[in-house]
C-alpha atoms as a PDB file:
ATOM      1  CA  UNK A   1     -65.839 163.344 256.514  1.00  0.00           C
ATOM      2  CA  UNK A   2     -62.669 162.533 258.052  1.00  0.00           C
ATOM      3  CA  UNK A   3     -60.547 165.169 260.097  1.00  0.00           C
ATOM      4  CA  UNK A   4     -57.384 166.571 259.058  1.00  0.00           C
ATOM      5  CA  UNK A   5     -54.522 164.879 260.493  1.00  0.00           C
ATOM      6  CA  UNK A   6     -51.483 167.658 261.698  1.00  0.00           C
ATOM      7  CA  UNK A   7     -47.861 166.498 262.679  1.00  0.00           C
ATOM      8  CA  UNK A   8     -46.553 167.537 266.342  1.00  0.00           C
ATOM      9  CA  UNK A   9     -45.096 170.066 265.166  1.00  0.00           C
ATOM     10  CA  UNK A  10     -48.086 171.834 263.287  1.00  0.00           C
ATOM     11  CA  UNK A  11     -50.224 171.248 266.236  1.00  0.00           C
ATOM     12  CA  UNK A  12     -47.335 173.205 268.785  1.00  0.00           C
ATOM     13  CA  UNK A  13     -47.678 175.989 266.513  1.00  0.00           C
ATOM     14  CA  UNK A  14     -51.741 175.993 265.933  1.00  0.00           C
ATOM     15  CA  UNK A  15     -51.807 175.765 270.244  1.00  0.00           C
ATOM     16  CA  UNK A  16     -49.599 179.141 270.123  1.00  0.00           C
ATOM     17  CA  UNK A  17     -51.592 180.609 267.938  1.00  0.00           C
ATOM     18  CA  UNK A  18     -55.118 179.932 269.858  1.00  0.00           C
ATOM     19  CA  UNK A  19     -53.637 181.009 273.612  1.00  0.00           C
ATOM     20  CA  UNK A  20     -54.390 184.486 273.233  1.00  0.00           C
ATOM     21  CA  UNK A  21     -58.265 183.858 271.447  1.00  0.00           C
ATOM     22  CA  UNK A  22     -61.366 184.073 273.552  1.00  0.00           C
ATOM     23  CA  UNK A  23     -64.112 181.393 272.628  1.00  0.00           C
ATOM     24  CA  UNK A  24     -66.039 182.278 269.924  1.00  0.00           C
ATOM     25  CA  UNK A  25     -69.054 179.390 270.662  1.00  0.00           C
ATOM     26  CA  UNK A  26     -70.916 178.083 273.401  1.00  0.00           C
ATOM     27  CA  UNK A  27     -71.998 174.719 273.945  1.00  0.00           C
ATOM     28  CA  UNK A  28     -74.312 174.529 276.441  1.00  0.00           C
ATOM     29  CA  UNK A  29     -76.305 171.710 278.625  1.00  0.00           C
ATOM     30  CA  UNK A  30     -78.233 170.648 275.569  1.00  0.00           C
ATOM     31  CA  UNK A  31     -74.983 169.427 274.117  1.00  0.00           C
ATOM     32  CA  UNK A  32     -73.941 169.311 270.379  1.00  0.00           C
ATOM     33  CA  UNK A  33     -77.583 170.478 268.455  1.00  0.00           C
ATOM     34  CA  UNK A  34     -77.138 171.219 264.719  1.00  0.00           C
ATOM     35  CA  UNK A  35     -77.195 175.322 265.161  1.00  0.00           C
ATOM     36  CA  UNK A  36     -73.889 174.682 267.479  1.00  0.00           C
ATOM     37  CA  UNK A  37     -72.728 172.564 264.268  1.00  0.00           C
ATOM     38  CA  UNK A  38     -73.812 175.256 262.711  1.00  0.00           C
ATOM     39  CA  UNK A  39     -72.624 177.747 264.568  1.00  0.00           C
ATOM     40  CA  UNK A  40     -68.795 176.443 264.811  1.00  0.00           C
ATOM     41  CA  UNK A  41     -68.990 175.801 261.130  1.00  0.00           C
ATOM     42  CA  UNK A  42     -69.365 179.767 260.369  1.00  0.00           C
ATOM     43  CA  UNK A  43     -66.786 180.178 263.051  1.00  0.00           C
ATOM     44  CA  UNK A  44     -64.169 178.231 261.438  1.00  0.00           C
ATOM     45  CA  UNK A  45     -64.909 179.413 257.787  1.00  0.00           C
ATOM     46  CA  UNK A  46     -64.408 182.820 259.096  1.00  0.00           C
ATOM     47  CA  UNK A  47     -61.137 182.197 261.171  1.00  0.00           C
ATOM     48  CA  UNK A  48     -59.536 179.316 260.495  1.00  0.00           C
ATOM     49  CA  UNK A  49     -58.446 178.655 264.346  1.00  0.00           C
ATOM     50  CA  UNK A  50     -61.414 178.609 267.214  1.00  0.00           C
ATOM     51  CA  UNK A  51     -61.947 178.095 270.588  1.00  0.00           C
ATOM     52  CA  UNK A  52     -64.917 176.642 272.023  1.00  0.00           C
ATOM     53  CA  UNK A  53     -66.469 175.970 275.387  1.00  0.00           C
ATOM     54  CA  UNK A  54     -68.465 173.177 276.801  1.00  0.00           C
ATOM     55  CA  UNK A  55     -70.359 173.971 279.684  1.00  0.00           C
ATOM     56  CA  UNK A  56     -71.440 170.435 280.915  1.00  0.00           C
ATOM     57  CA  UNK A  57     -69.163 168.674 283.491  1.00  0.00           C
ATOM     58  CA  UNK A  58     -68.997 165.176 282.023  1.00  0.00           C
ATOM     59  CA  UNK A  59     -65.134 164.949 280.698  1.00  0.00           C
ATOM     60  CA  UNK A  60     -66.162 161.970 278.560  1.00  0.00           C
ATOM     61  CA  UNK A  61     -69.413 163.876 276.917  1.00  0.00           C
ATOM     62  CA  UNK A  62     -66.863 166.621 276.379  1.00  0.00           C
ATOM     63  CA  UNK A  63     -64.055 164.731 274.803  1.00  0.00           C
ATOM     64  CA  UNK A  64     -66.805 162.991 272.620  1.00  0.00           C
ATOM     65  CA  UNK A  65     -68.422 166.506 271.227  1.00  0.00           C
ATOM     66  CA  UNK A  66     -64.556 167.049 270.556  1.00  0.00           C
ATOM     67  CA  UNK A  67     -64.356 164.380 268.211  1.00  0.00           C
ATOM     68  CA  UNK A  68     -67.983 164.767 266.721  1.00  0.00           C
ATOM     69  CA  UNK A  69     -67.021 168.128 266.406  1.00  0.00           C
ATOM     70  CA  UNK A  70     -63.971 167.149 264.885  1.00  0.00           C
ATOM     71  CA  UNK A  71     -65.435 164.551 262.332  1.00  0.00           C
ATOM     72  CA  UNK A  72     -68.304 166.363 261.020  1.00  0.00           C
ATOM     73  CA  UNK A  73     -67.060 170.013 260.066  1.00  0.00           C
ATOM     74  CA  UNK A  74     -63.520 168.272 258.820  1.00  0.00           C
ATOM     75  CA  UNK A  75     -61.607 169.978 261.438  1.00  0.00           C
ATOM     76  CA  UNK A  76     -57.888 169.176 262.722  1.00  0.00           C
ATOM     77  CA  UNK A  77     -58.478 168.842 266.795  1.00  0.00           C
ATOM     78  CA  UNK A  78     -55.353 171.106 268.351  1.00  0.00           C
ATOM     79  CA  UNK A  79     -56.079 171.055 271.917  1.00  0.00           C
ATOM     80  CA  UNK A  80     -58.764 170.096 274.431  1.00  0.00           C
ATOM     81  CA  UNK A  81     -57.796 171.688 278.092  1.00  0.00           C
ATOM     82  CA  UNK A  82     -60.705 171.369 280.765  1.00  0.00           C
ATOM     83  CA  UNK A  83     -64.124 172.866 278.957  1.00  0.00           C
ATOM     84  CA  UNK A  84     -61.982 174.608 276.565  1.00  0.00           C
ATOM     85  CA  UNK A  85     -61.639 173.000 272.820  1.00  0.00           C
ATOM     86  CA  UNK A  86     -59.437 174.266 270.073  1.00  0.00           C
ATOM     87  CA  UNK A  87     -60.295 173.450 266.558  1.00  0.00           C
ATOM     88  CA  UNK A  88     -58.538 174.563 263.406  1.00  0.00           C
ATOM     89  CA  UNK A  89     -59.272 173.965 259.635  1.00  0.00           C
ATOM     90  CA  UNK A  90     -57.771 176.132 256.791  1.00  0.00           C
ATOM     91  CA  UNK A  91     -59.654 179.171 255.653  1.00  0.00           C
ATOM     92  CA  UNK A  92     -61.351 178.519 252.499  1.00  0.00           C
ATOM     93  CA  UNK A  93     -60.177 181.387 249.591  1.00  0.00           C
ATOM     94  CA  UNK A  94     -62.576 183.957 249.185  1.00  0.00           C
ATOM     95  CA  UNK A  95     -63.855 184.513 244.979  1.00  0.00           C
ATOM     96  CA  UNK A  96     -62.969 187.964 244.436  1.00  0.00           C
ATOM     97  CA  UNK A  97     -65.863 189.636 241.994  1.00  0.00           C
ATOM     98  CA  UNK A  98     -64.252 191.699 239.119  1.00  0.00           C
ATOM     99  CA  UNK A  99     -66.417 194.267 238.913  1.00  0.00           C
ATOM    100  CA  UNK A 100     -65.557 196.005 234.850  1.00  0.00           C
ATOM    101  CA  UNK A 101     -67.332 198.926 235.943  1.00  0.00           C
ATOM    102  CA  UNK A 102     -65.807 200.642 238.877  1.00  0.00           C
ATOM    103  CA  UNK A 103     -63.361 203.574 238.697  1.00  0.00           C
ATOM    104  CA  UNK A 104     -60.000 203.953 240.158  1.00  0.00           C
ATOM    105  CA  UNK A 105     -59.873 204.812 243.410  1.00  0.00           C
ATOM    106  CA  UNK A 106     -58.253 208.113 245.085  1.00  0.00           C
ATOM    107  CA  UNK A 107     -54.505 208.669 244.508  1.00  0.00           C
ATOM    108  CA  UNK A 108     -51.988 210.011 247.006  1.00  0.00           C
ATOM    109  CA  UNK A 109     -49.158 212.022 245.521  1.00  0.00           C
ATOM    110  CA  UNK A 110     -46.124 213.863 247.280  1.00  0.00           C
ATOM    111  CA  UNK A 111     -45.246 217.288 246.356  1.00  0.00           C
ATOM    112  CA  UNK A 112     -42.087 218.814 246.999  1.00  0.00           C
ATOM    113  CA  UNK A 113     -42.246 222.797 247.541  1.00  0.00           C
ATOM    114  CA  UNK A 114     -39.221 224.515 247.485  1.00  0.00           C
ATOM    115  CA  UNK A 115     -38.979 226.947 250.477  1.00  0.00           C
ATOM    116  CA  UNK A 116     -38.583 230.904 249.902  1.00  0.00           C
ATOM    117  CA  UNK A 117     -35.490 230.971 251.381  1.00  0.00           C
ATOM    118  CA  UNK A 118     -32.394 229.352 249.965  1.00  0.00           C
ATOM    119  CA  UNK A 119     -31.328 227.340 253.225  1.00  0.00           C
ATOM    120  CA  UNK A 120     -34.289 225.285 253.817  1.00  0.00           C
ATOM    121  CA  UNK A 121     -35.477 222.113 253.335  1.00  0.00           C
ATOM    122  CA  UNK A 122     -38.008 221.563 250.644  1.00  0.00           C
ATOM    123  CA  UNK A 123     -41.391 221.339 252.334  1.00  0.00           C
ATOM    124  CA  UNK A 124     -43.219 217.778 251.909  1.00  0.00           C
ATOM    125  CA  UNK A 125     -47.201 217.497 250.854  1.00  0.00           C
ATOM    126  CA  UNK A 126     -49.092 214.178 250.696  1.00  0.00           C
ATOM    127  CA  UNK A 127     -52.004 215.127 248.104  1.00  0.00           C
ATOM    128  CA  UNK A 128     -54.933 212.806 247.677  1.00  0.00           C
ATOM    129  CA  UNK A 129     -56.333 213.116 243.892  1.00  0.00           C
ATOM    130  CA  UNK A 130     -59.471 211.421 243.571  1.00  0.00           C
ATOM    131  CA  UNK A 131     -60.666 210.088 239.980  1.00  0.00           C
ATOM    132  CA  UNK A 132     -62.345 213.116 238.359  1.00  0.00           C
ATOM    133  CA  UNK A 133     -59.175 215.084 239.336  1.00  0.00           C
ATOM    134  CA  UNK A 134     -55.821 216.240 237.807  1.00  0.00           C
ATOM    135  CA  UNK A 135     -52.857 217.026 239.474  1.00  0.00           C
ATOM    136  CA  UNK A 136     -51.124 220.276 237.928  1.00  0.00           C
ATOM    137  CA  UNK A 137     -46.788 220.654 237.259  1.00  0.00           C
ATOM    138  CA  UNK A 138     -47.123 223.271 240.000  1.00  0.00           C
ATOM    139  CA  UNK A 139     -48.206 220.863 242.765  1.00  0.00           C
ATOM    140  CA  UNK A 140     -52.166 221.974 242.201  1.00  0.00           C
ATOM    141  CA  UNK A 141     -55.356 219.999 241.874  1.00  0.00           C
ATOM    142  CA  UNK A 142     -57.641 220.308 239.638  1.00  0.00           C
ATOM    143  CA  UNK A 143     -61.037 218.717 238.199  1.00  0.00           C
ATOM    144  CA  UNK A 144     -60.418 217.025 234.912  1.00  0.00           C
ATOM    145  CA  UNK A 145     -64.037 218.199 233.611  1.00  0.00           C
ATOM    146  CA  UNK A 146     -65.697 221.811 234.647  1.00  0.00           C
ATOM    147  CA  UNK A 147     -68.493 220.927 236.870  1.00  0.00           C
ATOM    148  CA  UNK A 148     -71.529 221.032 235.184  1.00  0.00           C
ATOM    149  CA  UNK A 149     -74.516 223.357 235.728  1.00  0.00           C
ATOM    150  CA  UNK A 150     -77.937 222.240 236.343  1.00  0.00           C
ATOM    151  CA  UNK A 151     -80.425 223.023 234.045  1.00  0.00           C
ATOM    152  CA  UNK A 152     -83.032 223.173 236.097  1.00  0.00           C
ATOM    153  CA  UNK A 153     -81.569 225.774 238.846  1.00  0.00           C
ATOM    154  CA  UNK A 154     -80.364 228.324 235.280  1.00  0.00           C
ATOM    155  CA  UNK A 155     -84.001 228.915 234.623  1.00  0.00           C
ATOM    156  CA  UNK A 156     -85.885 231.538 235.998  1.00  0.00           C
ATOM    157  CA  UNK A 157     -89.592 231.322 235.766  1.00  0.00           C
END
């Protein structure tokens, strides 16, 4: 596969972006082995923008994992600074599951209580009202269906 090509410009901003990370894999003496492919492949599906580093000395084995690295996960090469190699590719979109079943979630409602005396500011309540409840006109909440009793723990043998 061939690697994304970025403009100046898009590769300036993608070096911002990586100075703060800490590398996420290690490439050790045994070079580039298919669970480092592997490895950085999970990395950049997960982040987008990674940093790796190469533990062997050899600048030219290092600039060549680079471009391996580069070529075979179809990854835009950002930066390569000593035994530290930035790599970025676009985060593929995640397939949201509709799930029909599911109930809505818990609610959060503010209530406004008037104070007692006259002068005062109304006093400000942030309710949470969670699906099997009600909220009332007078700021209370309340189950939408009476808890029901078990039949079992009614009888008395």
């Amino acid at each position: 596969m061939p690697q994304i090509q970025l403009t100046p410009a898009q590769r300036k901003v993608h070096r911002a972006e990586a100075h703060h990370l800490d590398p996420v894999v290690m490439i050790g003496n045994d070079g580039l082995t298919p669970a480092v492919v592997k490895e950085t492949d999970a990395a950049l599906k997960a982040h987008g923008l990674i940093k790796i580093r190469v533990l062997g000395d050899d600048r030219a084995a290092r600039e060549s994992v680079y471009q391996q690295l580069a070529d075979t996960l179809d990854a835009a090469p950002i930066q390569h600074i000593g035994k530290l190699l930035v790599l970025w590719r676009p985060k593929p979109e995640k397939e949201k599951t509709i799930d029909e079943d599911r109930k809505r979630g818990p609610r959060e409602f503010k209530v406004l209580k008037n104070s007692s005396r006259g002068g005062q500011r109304p006093e400000v309540k942030i309710l949470r009202v969670l699906g099997n409840q009600r909220l009332t006109p007078g700021g209370q909440v309340k189950r939408a269906k009476p808890k029901q009793k078990s039949v079992k723990k009614g009888r008395h043998d």
